[in-house]
Protein backbone atom coordinates (compact mmCIF):
# COMPACT_ATOMS: atom_id res chain seq x y z
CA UNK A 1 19.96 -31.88 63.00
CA UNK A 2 20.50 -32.35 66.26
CA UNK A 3 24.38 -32.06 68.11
CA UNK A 4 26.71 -34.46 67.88
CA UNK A 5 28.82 -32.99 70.87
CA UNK A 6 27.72 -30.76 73.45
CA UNK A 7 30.79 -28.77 75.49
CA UNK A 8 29.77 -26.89 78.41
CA UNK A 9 31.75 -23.69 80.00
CA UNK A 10 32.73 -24.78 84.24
CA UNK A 11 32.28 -21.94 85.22
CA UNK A 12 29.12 -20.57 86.09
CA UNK A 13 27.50 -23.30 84.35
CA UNK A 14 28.92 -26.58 86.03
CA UNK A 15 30.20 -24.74 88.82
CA UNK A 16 29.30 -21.56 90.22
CA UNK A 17 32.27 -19.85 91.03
CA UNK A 18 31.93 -17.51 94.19
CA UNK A 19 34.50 -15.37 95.39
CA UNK A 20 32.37 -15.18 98.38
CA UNK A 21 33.16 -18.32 99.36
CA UNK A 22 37.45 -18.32 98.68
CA UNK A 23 37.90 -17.33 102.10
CA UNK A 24 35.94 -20.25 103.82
CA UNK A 25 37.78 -22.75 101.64
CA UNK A 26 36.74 -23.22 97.90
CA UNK A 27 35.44 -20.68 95.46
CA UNK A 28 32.98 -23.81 93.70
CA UNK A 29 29.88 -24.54 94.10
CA UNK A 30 28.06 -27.41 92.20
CA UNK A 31 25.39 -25.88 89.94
CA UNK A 32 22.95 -29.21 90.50
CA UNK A 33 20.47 -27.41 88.29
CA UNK A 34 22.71 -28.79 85.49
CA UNK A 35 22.93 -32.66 87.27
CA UNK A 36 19.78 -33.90 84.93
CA UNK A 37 21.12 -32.48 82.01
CA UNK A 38 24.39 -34.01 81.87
CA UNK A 39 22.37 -37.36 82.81
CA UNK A 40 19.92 -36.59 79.95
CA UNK A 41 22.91 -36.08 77.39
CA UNK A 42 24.71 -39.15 78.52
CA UNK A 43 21.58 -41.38 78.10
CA UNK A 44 21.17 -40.02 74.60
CA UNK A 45 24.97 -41.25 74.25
CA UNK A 46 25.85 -37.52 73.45
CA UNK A 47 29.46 -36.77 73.98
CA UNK A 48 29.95 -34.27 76.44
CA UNK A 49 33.35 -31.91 77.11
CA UNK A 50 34.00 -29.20 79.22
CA UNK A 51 35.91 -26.26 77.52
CA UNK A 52 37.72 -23.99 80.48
CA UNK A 53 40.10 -21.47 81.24
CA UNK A 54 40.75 -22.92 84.56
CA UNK A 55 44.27 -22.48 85.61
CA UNK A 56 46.12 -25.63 87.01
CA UNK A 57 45.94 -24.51 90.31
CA UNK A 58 41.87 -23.93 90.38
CA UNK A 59 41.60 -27.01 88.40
CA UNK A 60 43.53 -28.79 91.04
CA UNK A 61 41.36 -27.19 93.72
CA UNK A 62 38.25 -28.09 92.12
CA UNK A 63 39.16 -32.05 91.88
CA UNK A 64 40.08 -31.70 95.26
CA UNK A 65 36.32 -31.31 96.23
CA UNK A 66 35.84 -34.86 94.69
CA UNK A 67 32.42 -34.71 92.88
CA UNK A 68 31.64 -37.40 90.90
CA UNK A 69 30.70 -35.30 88.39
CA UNK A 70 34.09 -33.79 87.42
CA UNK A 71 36.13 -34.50 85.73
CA UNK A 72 34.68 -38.57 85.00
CA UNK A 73 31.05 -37.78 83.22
CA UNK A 74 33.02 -36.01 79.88
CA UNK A 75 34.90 -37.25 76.96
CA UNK A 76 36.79 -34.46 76.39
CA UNK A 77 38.28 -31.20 78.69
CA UNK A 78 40.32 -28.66 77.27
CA UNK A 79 41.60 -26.24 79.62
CA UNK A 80 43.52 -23.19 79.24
CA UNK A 81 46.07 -24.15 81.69
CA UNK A 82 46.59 -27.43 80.13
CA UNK A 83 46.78 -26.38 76.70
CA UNK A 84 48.67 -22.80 76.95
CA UNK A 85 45.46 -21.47 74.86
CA UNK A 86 42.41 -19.62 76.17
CA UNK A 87 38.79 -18.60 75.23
CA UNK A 88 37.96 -16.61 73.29
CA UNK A 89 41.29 -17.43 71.40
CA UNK A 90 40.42 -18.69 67.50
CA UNK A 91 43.02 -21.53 67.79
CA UNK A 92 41.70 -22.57 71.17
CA UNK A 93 38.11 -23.24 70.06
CA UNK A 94 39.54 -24.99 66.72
CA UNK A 95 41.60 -26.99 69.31
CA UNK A 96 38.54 -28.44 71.57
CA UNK A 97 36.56 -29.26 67.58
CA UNK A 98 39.14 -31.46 66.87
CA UNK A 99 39.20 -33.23 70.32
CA UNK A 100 35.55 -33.36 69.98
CA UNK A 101 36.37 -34.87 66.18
CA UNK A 102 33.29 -33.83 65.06
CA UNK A 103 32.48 -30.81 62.35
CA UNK A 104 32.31 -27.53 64.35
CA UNK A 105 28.74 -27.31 63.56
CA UNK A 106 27.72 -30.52 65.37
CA UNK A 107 29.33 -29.01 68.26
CA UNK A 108 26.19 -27.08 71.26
CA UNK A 109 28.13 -25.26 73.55
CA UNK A 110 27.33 -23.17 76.85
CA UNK A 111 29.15 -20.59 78.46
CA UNK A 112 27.75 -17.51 80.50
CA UNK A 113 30.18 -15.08 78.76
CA UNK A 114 29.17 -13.44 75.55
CA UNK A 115 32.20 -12.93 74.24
CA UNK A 116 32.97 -16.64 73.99
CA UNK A 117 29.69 -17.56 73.01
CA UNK A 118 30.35 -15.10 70.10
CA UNK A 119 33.84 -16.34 69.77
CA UNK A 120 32.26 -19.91 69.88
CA UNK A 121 29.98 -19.01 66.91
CA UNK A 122 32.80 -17.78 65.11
CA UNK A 123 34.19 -20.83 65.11
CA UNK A 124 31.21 -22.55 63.67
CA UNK A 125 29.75 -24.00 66.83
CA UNK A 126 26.34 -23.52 67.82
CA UNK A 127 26.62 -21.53 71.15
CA UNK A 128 24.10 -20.06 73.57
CA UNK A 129 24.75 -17.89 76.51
CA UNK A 130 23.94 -19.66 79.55
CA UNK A 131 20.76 -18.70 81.98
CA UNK A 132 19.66 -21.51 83.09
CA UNK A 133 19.73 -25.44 82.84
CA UNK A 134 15.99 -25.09 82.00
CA UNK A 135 17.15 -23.32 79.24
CA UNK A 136 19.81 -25.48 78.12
CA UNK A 137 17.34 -28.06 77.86
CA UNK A 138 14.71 -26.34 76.30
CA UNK A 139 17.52 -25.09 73.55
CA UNK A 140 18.91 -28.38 72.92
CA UNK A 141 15.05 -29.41 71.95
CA UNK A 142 15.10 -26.75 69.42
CA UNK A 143 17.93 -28.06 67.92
CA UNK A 144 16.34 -31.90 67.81
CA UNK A 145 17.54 -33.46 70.64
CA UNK A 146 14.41 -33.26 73.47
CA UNK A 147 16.54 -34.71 76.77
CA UNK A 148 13.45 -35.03 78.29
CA UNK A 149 13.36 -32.83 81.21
């Protein structure tokens, strides 16, 4: 059965983060590997969330760099500073299922961290570590939903 939701990690998945790059301005950096992919989901009419433990400050930082990609392309964003919760927290991953308001296992998610990827899976939600958006793609088509990429 394919997902009903998909939530994606920011960092390092929708946004590189670079410490490299603080000191010249902003530590994000689109990851436009992962542009076709959200367009893929959204013309399957997949919900799509992000799931972050952003602070307010970076989070304000990062919608300062106004792509159009963030925050308007997903239903739902649960962020750490927002919510006073953080990954790989129990309560913060049954938090983002019920925004998502969909059984945890019709939830996909994507982080590059392994710990909340397990923490994910503990929750019920399908959850692979993140390599690539090739990848992402090519997992989401094992799970019955072929984006077409």
């Amino acid at each position: 059965m394919p997902p009903a939701f998909v939530y994606f990690d920011l960092c390092n998945v929708l946004a590189f983060l670079d410490g490299d790059r603080a000191a010249s301005g902003s530590p994000f950096r689109l990851n436009v590997g992962m542009l076709p992919v959200v367009a893929a989901l959204e013309r399957a009419r997949v919900p799509i969330g992000i799931v972050s433990n952003l602070t307010n400050d970076a989070w304000q930082q990062l919608l300062g760099l106004h792509w159009g990609i963030i925050p308007g392309r997903f239903r739902e964003i649960v962020r750490s500073g927002e919510v006073g919760l953080s990954k790989p927290e129990p309560a913060f991953f049954a938090l983002a299922t019920t925004r998502a308001g969909v059984a945890p296992g019709r939830i996909y998610y994507v982080d590059d961290t392994l710990q909340h990827v397990a923490a994910a899976r503990s929750a019920g939600w399908e959850a692979e570590r993140f390599t690539s958006a090739v990848a992402v793609a090519d997992s989401l088509a094992r799970r019955g939903l072929n984006l077409g990429l």
